[in-house]
C-alpha atoms as a PDB file:
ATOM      1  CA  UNK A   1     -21.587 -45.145  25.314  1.00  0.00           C
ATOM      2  CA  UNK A   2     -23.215 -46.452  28.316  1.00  0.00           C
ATOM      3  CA  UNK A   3     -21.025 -46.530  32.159  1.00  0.00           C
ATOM      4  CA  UNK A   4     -23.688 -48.339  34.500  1.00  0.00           C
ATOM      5  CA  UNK A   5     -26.418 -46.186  33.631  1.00  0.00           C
ATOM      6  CA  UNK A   6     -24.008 -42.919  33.339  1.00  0.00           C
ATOM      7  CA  UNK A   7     -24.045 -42.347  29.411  1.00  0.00           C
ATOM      8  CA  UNK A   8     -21.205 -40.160  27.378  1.00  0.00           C
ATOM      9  CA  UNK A   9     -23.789 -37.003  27.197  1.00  0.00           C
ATOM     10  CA  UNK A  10     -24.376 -36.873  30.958  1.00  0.00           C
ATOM     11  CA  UNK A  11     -20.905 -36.961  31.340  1.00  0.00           C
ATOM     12  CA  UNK A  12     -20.595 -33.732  29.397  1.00  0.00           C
ATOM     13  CA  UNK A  13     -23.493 -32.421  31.262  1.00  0.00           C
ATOM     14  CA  UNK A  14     -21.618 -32.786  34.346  1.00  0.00           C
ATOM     15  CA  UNK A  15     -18.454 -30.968  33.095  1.00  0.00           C
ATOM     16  CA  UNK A  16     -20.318 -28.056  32.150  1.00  0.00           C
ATOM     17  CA  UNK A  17     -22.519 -27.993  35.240  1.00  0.00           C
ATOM     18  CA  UNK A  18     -19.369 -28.122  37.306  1.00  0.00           C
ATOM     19  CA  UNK A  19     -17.415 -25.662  35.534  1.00  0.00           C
ATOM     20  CA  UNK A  20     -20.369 -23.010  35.066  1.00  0.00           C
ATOM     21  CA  UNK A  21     -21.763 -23.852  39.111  1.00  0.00           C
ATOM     22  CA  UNK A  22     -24.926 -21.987  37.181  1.00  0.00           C
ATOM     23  CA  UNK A  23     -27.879 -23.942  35.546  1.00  0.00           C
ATOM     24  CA  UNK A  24     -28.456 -21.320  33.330  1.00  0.00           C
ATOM     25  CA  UNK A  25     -25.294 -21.145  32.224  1.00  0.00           C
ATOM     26  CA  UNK A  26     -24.941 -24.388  31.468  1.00  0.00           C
ATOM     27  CA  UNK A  27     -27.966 -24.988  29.661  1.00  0.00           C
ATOM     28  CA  UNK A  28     -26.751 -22.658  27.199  1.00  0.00           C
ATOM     29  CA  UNK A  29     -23.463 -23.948  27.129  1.00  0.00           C
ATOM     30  CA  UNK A  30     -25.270 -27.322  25.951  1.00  0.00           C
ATOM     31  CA  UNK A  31     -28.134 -25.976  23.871  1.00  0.00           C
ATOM     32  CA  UNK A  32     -30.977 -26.999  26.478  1.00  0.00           C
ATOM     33  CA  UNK A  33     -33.399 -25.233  28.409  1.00  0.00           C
ATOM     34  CA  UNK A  34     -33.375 -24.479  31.847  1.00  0.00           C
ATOM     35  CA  UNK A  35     -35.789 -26.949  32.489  1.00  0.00           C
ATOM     36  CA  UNK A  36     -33.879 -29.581  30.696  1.00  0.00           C
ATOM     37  CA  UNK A  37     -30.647 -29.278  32.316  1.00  0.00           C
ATOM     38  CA  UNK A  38     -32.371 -29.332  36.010  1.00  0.00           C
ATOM     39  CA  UNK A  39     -33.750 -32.523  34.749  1.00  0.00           C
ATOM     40  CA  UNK A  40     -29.931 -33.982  33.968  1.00  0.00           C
ATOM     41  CA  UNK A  41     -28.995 -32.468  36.869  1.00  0.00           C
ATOM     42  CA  UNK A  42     -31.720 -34.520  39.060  1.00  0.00           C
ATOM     43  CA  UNK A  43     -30.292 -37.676  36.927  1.00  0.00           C
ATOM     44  CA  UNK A  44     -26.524 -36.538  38.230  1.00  0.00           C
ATOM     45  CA  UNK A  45     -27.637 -36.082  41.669  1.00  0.00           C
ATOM     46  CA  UNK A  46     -29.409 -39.626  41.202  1.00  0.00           C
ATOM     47  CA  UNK A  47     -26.521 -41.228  39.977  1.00  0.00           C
ATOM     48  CA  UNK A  48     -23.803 -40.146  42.507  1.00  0.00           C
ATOM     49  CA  UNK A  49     -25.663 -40.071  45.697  1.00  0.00           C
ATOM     50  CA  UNK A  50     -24.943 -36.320  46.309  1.00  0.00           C
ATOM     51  CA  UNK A  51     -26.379 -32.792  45.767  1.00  0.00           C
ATOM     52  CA  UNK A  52     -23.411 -32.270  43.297  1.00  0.00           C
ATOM     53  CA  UNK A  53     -24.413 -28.365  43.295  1.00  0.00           C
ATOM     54  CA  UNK A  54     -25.946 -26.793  45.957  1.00  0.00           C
ATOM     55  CA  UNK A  55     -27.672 -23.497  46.366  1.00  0.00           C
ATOM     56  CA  UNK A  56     -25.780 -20.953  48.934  1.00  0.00           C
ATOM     57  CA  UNK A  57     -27.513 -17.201  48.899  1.00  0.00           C
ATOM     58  CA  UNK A  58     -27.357 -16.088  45.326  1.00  0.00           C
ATOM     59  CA  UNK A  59     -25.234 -18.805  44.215  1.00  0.00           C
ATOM     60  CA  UNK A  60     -24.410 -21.882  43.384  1.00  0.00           C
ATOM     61  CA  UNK A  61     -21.564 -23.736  45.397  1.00  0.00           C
ATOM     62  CA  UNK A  62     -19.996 -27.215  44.402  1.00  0.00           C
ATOM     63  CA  UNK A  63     -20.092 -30.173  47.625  1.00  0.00           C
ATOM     64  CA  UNK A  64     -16.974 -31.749  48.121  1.00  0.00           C
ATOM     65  CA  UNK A  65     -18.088 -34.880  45.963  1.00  0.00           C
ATOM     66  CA  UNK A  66     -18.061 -32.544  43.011  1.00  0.00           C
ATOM     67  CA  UNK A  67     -14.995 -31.111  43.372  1.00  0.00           C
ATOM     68  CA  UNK A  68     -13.688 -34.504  43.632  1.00  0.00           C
ATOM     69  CA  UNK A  69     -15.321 -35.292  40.399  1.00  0.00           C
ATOM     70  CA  UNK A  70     -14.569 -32.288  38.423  1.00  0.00           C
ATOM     71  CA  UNK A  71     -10.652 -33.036  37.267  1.00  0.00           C
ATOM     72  CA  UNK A  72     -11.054 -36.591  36.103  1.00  0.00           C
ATOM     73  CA  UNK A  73     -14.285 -35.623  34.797  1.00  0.00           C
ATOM     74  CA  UNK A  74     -12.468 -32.999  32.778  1.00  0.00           C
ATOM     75  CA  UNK A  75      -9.538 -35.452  31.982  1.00  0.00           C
ATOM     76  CA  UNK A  76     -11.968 -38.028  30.288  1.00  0.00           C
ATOM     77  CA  UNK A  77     -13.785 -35.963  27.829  1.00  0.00           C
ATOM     78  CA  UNK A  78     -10.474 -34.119  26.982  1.00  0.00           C
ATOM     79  CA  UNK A  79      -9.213 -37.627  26.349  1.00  0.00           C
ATOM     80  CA  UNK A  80     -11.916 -39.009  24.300  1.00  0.00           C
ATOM     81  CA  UNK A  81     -12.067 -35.720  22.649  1.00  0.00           C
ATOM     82  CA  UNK A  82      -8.571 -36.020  21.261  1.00  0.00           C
ATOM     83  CA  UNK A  83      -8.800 -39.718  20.642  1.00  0.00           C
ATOM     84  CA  UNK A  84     -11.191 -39.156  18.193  1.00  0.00           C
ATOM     85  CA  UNK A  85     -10.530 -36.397  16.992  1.00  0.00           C
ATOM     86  CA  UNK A  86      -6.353 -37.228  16.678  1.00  0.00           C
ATOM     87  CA  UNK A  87      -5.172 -38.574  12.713  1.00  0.00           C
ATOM     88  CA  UNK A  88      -2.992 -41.083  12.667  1.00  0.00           C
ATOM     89  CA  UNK A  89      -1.517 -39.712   9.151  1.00  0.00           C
ATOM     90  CA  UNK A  90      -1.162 -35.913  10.059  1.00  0.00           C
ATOM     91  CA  UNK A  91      -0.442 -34.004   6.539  1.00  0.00           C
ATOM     92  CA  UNK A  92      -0.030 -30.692   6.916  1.00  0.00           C
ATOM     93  CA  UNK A  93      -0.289 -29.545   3.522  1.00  0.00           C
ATOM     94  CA  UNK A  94      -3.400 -30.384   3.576  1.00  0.00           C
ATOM     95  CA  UNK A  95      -4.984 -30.080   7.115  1.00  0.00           C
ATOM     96  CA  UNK A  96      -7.321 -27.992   8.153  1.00  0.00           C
ATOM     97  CA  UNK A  97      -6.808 -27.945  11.826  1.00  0.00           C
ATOM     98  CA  UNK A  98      -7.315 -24.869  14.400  1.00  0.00           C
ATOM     99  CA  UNK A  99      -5.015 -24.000  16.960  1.00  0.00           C
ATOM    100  CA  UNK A 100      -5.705 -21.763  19.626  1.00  0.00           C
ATOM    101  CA  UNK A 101      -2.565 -19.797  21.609  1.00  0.00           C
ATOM    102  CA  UNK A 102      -3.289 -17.745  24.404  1.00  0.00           C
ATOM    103  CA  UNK A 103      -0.129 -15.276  24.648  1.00  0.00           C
ATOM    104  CA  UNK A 104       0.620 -11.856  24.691  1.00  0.00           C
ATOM    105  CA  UNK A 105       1.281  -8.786  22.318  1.00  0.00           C
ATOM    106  CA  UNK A 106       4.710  -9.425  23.136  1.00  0.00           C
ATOM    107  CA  UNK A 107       5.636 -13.633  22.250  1.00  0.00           C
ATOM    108  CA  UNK A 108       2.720 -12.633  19.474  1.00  0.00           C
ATOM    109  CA  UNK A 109       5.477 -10.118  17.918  1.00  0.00           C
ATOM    110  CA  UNK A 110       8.606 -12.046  18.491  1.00  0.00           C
ATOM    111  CA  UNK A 111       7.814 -15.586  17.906  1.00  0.00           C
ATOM    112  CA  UNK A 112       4.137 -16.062  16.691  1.00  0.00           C
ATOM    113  CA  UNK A 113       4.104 -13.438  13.861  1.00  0.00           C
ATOM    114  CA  UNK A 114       7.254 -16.052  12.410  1.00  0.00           C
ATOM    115  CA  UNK A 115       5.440 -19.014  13.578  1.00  0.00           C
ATOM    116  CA  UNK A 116       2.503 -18.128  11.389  1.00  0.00           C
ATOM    117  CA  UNK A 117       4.524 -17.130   8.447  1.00  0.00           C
ATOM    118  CA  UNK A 118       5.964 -20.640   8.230  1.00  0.00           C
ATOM    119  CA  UNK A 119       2.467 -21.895   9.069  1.00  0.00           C
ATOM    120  CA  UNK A 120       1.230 -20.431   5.486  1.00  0.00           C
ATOM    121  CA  UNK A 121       4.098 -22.160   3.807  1.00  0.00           C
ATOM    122  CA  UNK A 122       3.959 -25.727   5.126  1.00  0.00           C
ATOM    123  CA  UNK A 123       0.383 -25.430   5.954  1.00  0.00           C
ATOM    124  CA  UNK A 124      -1.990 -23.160   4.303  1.00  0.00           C
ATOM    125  CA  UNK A 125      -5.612 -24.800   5.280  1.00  0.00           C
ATOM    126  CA  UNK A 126      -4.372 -24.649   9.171  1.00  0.00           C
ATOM    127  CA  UNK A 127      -5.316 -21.691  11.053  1.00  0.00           C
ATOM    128  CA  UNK A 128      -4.256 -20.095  14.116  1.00  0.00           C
ATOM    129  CA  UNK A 129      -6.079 -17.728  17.001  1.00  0.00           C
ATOM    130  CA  UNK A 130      -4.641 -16.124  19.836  1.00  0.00           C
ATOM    131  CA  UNK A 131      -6.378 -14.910  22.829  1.00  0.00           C
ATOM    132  CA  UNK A 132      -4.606 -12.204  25.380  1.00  0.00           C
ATOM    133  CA  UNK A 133      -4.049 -13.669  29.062  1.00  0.00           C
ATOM    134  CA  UNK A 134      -5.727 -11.738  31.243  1.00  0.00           C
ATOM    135  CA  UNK A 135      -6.610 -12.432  34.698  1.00  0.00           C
ATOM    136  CA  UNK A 136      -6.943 -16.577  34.216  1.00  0.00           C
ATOM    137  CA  UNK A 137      -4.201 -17.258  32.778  1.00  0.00           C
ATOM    138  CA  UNK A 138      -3.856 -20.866  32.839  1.00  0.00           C
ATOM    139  CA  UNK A 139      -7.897 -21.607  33.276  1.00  0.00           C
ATOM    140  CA  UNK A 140      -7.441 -22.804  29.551  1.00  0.00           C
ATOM    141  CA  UNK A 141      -4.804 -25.174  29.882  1.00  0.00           C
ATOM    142  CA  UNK A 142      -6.887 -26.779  32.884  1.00  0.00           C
ATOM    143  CA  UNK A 143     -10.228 -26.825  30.995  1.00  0.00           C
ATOM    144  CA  UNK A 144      -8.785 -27.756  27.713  1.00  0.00           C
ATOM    145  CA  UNK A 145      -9.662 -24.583  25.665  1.00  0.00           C
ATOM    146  CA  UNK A 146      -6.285 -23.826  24.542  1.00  0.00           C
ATOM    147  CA  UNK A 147      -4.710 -25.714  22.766  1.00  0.00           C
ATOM    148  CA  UNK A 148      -0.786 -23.843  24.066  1.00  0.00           C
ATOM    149  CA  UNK A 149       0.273 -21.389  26.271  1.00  0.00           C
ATOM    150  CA  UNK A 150       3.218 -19.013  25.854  1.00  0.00           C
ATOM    151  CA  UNK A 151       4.034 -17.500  28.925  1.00  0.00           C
ATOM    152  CA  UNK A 152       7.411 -16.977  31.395  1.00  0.00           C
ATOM    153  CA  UNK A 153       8.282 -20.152  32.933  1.00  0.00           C
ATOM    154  CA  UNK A 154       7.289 -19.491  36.587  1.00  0.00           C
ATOM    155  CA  UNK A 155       3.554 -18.706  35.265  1.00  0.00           C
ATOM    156  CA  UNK A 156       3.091 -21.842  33.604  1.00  0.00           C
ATOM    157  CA  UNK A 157      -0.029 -24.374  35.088  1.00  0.00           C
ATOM    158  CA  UNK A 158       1.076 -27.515  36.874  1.00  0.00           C
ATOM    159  CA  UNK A 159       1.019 -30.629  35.407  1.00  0.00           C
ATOM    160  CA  UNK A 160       1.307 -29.900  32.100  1.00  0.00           C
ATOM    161  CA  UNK A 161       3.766 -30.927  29.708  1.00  0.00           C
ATOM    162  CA  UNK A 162       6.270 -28.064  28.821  1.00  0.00           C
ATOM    163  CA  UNK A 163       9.030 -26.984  26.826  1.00  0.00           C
ATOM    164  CA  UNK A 164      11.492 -23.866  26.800  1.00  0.00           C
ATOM    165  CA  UNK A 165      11.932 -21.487  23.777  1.00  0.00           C
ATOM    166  CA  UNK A 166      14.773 -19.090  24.503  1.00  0.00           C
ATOM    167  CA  UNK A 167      15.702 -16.724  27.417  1.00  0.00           C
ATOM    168  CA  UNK A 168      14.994 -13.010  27.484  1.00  0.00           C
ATOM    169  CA  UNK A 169      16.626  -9.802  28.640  1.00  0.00           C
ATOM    170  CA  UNK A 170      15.675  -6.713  29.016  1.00  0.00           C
ATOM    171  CA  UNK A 171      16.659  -2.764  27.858  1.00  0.00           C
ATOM    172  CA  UNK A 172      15.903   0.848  28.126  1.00  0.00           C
ATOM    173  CA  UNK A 173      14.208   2.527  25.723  1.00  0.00           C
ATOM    174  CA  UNK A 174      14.150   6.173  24.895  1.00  0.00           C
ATOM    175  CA  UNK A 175      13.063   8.083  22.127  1.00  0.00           C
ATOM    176  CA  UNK A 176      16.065   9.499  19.806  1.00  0.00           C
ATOM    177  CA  UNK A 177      15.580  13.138  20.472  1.00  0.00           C
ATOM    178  CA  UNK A 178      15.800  12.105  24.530  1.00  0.00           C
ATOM    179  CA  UNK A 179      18.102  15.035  25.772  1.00  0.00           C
ATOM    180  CA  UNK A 180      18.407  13.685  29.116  1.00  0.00           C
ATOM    181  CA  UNK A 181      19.524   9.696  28.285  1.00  0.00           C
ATOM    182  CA  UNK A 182      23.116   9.501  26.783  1.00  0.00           C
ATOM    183  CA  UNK A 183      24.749   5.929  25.829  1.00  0.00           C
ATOM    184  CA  UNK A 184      24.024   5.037  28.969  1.00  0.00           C
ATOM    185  CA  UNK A 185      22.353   5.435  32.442  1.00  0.00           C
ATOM    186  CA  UNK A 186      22.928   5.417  36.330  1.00  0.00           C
ATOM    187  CA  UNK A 187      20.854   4.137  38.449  1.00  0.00           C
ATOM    188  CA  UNK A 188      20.175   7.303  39.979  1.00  0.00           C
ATOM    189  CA  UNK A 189      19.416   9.042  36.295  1.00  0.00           C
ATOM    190  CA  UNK A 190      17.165   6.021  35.905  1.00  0.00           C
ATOM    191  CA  UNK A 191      15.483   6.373  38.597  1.00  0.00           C
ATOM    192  CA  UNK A 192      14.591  10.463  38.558  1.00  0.00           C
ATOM    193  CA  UNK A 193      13.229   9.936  34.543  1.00  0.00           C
ATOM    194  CA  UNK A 194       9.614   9.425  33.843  1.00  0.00           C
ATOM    195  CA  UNK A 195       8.753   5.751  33.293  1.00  0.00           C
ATOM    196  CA  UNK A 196       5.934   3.683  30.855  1.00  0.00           C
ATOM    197  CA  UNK A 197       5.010   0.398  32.242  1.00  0.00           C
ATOM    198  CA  UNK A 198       2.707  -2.068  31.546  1.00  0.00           C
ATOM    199  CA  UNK A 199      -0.216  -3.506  34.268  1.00  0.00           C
ATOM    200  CA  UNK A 200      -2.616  -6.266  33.289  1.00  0.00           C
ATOM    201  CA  UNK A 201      -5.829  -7.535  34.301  1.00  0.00           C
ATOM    202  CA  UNK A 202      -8.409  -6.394  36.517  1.00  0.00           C
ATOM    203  CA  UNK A 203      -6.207  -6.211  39.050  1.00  0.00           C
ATOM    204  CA  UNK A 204      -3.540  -4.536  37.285  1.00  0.00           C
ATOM    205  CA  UNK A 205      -0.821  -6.942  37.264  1.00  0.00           C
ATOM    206  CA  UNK A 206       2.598  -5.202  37.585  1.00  0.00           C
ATOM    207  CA  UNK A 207       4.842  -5.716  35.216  1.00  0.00           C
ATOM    208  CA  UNK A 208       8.287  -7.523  36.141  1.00  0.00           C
ATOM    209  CA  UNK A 209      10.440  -4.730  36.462  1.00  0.00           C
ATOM    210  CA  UNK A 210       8.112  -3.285  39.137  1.00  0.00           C
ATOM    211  CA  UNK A 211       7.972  -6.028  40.606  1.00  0.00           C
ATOM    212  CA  UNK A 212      12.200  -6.654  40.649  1.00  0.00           C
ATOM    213  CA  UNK A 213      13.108  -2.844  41.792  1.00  0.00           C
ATOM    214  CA  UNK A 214      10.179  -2.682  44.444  1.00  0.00           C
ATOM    215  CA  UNK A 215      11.552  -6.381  46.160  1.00  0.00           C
ATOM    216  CA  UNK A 216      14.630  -4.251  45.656  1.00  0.00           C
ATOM    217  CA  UNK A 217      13.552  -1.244  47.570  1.00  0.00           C
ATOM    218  CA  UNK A 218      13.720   0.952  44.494  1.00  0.00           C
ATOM    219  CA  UNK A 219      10.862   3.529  43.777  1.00  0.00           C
ATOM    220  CA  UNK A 220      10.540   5.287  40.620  1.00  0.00           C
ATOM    221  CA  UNK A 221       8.206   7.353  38.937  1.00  0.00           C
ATOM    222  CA  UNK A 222       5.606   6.207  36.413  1.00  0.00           C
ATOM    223  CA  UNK A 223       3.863   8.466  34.470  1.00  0.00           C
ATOM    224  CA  UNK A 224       2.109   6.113  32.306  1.00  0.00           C
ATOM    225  CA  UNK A 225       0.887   3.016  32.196  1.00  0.00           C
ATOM    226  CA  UNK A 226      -0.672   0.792  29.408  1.00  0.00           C
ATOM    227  CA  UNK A 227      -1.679  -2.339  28.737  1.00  0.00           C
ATOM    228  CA  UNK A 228      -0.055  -4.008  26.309  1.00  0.00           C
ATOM    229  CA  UNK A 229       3.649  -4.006  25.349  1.00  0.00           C
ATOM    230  CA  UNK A 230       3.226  -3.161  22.006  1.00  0.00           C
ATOM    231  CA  UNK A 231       2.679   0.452  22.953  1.00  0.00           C
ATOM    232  CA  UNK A 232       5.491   1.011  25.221  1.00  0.00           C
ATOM    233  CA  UNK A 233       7.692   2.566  22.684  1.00  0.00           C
ATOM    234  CA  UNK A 234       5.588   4.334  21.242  1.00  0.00           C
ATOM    235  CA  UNK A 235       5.105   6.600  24.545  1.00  0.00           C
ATOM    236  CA  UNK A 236       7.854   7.408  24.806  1.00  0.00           C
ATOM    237  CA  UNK A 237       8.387   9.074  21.215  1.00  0.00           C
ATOM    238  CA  UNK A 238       8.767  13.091  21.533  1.00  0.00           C
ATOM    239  CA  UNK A 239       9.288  12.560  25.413  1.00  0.00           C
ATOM    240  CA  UNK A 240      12.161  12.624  27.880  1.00  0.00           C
ATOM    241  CA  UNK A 241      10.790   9.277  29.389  1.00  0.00           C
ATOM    242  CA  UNK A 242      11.591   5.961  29.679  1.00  0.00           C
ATOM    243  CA  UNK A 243      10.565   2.398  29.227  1.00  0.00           C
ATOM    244  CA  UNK A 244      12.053  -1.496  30.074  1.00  0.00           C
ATOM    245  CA  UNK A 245      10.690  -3.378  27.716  1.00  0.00           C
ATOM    246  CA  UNK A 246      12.137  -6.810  26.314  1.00  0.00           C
ATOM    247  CA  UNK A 247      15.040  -6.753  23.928  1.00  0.00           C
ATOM    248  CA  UNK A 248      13.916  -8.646  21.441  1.00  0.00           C
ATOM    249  CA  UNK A 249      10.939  -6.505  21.177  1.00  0.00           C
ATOM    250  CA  UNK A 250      12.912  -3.236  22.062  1.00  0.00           C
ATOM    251  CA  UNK A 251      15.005  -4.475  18.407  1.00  0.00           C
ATOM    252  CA  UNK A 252      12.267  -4.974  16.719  1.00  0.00           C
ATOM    253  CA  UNK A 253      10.698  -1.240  17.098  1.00  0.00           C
ATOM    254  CA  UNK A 254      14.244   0.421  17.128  1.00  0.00           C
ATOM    255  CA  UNK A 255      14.119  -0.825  13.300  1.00  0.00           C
ATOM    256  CA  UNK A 256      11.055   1.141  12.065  1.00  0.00           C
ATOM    257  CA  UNK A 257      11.102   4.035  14.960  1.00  0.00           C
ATOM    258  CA  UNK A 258      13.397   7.256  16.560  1.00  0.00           C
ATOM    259  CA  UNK A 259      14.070   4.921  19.189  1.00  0.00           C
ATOM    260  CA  UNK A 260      17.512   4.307  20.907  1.00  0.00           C
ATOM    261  CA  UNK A 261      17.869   1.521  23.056  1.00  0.00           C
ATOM    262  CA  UNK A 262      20.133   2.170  26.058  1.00  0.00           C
ATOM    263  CA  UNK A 263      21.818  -1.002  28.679  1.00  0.00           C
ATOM    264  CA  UNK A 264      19.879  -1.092  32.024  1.00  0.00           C
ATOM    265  CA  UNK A 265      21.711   0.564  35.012  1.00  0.00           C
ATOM    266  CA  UNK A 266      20.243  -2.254  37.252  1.00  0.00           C
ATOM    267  CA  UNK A 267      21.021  -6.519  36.551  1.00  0.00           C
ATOM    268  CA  UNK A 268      16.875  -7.735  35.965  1.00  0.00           C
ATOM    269  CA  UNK A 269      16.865 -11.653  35.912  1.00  0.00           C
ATOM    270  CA  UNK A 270      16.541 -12.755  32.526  1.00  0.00           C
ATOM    271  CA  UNK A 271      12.892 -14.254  31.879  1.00  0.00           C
ATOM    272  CA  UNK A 272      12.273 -18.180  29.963  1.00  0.00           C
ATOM    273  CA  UNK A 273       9.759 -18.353  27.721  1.00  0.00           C
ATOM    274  CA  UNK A 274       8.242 -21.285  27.326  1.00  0.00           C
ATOM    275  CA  UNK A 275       5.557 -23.277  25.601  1.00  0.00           C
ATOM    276  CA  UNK A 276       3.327 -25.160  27.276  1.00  0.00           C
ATOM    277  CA  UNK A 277       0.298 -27.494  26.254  1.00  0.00           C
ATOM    278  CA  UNK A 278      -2.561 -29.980  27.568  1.00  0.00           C
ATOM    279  CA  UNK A 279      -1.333 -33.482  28.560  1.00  0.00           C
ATOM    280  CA  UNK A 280      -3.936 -35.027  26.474  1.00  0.00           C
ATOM    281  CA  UNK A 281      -2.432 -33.373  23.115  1.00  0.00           C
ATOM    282  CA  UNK A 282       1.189 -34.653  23.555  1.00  0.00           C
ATOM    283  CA  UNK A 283       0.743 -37.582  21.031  1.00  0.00           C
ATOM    284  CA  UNK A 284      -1.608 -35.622  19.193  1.00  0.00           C
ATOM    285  CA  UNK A 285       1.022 -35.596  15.937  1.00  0.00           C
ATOM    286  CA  UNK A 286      -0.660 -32.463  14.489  1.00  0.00           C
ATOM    287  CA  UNK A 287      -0.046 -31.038  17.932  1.00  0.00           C
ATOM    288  CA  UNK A 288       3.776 -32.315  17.377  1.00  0.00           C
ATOM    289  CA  UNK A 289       4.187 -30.600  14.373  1.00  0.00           C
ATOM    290  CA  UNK A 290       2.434 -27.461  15.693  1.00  0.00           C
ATOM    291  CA  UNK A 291       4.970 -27.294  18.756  1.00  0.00           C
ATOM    292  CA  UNK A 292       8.025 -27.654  15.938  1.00  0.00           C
ATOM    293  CA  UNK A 293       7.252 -24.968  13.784  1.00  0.00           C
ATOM    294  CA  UNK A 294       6.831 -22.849  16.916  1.00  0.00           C
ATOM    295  CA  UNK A 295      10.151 -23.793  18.195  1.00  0.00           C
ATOM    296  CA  UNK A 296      11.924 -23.920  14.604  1.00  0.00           C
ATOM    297  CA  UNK A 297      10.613 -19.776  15.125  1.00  0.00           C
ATOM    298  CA  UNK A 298      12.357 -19.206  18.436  1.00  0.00           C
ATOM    299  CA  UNK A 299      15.287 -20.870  17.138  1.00  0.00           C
ATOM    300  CA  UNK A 300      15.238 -18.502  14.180  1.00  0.00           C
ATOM    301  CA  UNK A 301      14.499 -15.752  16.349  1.00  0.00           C
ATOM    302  CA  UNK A 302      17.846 -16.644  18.318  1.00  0.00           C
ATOM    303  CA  UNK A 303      20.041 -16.594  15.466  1.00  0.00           C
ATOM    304  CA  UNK A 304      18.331 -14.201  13.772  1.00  0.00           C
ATOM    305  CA  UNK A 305      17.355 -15.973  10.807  1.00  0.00           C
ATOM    306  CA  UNK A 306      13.631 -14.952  10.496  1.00  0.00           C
ATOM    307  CA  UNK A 307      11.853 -13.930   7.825  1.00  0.00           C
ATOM    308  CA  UNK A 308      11.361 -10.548   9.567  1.00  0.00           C
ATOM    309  CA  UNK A 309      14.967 -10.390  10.225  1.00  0.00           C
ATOM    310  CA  UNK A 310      15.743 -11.409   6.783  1.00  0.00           C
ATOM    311  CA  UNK A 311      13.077  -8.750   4.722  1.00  0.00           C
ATOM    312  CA  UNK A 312      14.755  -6.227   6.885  1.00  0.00           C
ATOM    313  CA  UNK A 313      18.144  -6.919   5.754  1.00  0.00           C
ATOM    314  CA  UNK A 314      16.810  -6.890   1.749  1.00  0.00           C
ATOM    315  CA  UNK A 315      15.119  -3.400   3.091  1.00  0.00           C
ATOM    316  CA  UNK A 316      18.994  -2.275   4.042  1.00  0.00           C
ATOM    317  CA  UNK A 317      20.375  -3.454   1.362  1.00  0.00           C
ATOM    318  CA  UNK A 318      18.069  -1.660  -1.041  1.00  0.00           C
ATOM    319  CA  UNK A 319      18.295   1.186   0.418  1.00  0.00           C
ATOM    320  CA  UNK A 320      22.400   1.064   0.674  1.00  0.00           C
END
């Protein structure tokens, strides 16, 4: 495909040259030599008038032109990329498709685990990754890598089509043995315990409870932080500390550990969890079904219909 001399594969040249800002980089993001992609970048420059990339100490630095050019450039390929690669007659019984999810530990135990287990029913040739979020967390959805994002509502990227799952609470958590934690808590015995909390990314993202008491002006202690959520009950166990952790999630390890989960003294705003996906994959109709089965498992989740929820109860039952 030829645009007045600009041809489809200089076109992806140019949306890896302006994403990596690094000829090197690049190159091996396109399978050519250095030498090769200096040469398409000379073509680029050529084309458009303009340095496109230009060299500033150690690195590379995009002109204003470029960073003109880099969204729609993005937003083409991502649309020709789904045009072609989008079937009209979606069965899912027999696709083969990948999907990519960047989430957490946490939406990965709660909603993905009984996302995936109706995947392998309906759809046993699809198959699903998920990636943590780290410190880019919606760098995906922007560059088209992901293919949906589960995150809290208020971190979602702009101008992408989204959709809400459910809304979450949150609860203390103590281990069973906890001498210090009855039924339930002040806000004074809440604040003296030893707390587990969760930080992310290189720069240690707190988690939302830190972040709610401090705009509060409350200070407690942590004594350890991890990160994942995963984890936070389980250090706790044998301990007299405590952890917030999501309900869902706090119900979900209360089942299988000495845990006891205990009201918060404090009102935390409840969180919505949404799902979130790029533009270009909205008609996509193995995208469509992919975004049903994930919110036929939140509704599940909500009325507690899983198949987690439900091997549990055969568990109890056996064992009654």
């Amino acid at each position: 495909m030829r645009l007045n001399r600009l041809d489809l594969n200089l076109l992806v040249a140019l949306d890896a040259l302006l994403a990596e800002k690094n000829i090197t980089r690049a190159g091996q993001r396109l399978s050519l030599s250095q030498s090769a992609t200096s040469g398409v970048l000379a073509r680029l420059r050529d084309y458009f008038g303009d340095p496109l990339l230009m060299q500033v100490g150690r690195t590379m630095r995009l002109t204003p032109k470029a960073e003109e050019l880099q969204k729609p450039v993005r937003d083409v390929l991502l649309t020709i990329q789904s045009t072609i690669a989008m079937q009209p007659g979606f069965e899912a019984a027999t696709s083969t498709r990948h999907f990519r999810v960047t989430a957490s530990d946490y939406p990965v135990s709660v909603l993905l685990a009984e996302a995936a287990r109706r995947m392998a029913e309906q759809a046993p040739g699809v198959t699903l990754e998920i990636v943590m979020p780290w410190d880019d967390v919606t760098g995906g959805i922007e560059r088209g890598e992901i293919d949906m994002l589960i995150m809290p509502r208020q971190y979602l990227a702009a101008g992408h089509p989204s959709e809400a799952l459910y809304a979450e609470g949150y609860s203390c958590v103590v281990w069973a043995g906890n001498t210090q934690v009855g039924e339930h808590l002040t806000l004074d015995q809440y604040m003296a315990l030893g707390h587990v909390t969760t930080g992310f990314g290189s720069q240690r993202q707190p988690s939302l409870e830190e972040w709610f008491l401090k705009s509060s002006a409350l200070s407690r202690r942590i004594e350890v932080t991890t990160n994942n959520f995963n984890t936070l009950p389980l250090l706790v166990l044998g301990t007299q500390r405590v952890a917030t952790m999501h309900t869902r999630l706090a119900r979900l390890f209360a089942r299988t550990l000495p845990l006891r989960i205990v009201p918060l003294p404090v009102e935390f705003p409840s969180m919505v969890w949404s799902m979130q996906w790029p533009r270009h994959l909205s008609a996509d109709p193995a995208h469509q079904w992919f975004r049903g089965v994930v919110r036929a498992a939140a509704d599940a989740g909500d009325a507690g219909v899983s198949v987690a929820d439900q091997l549990w109860g055969e568990l109890a039952a056996g064992r009654a």
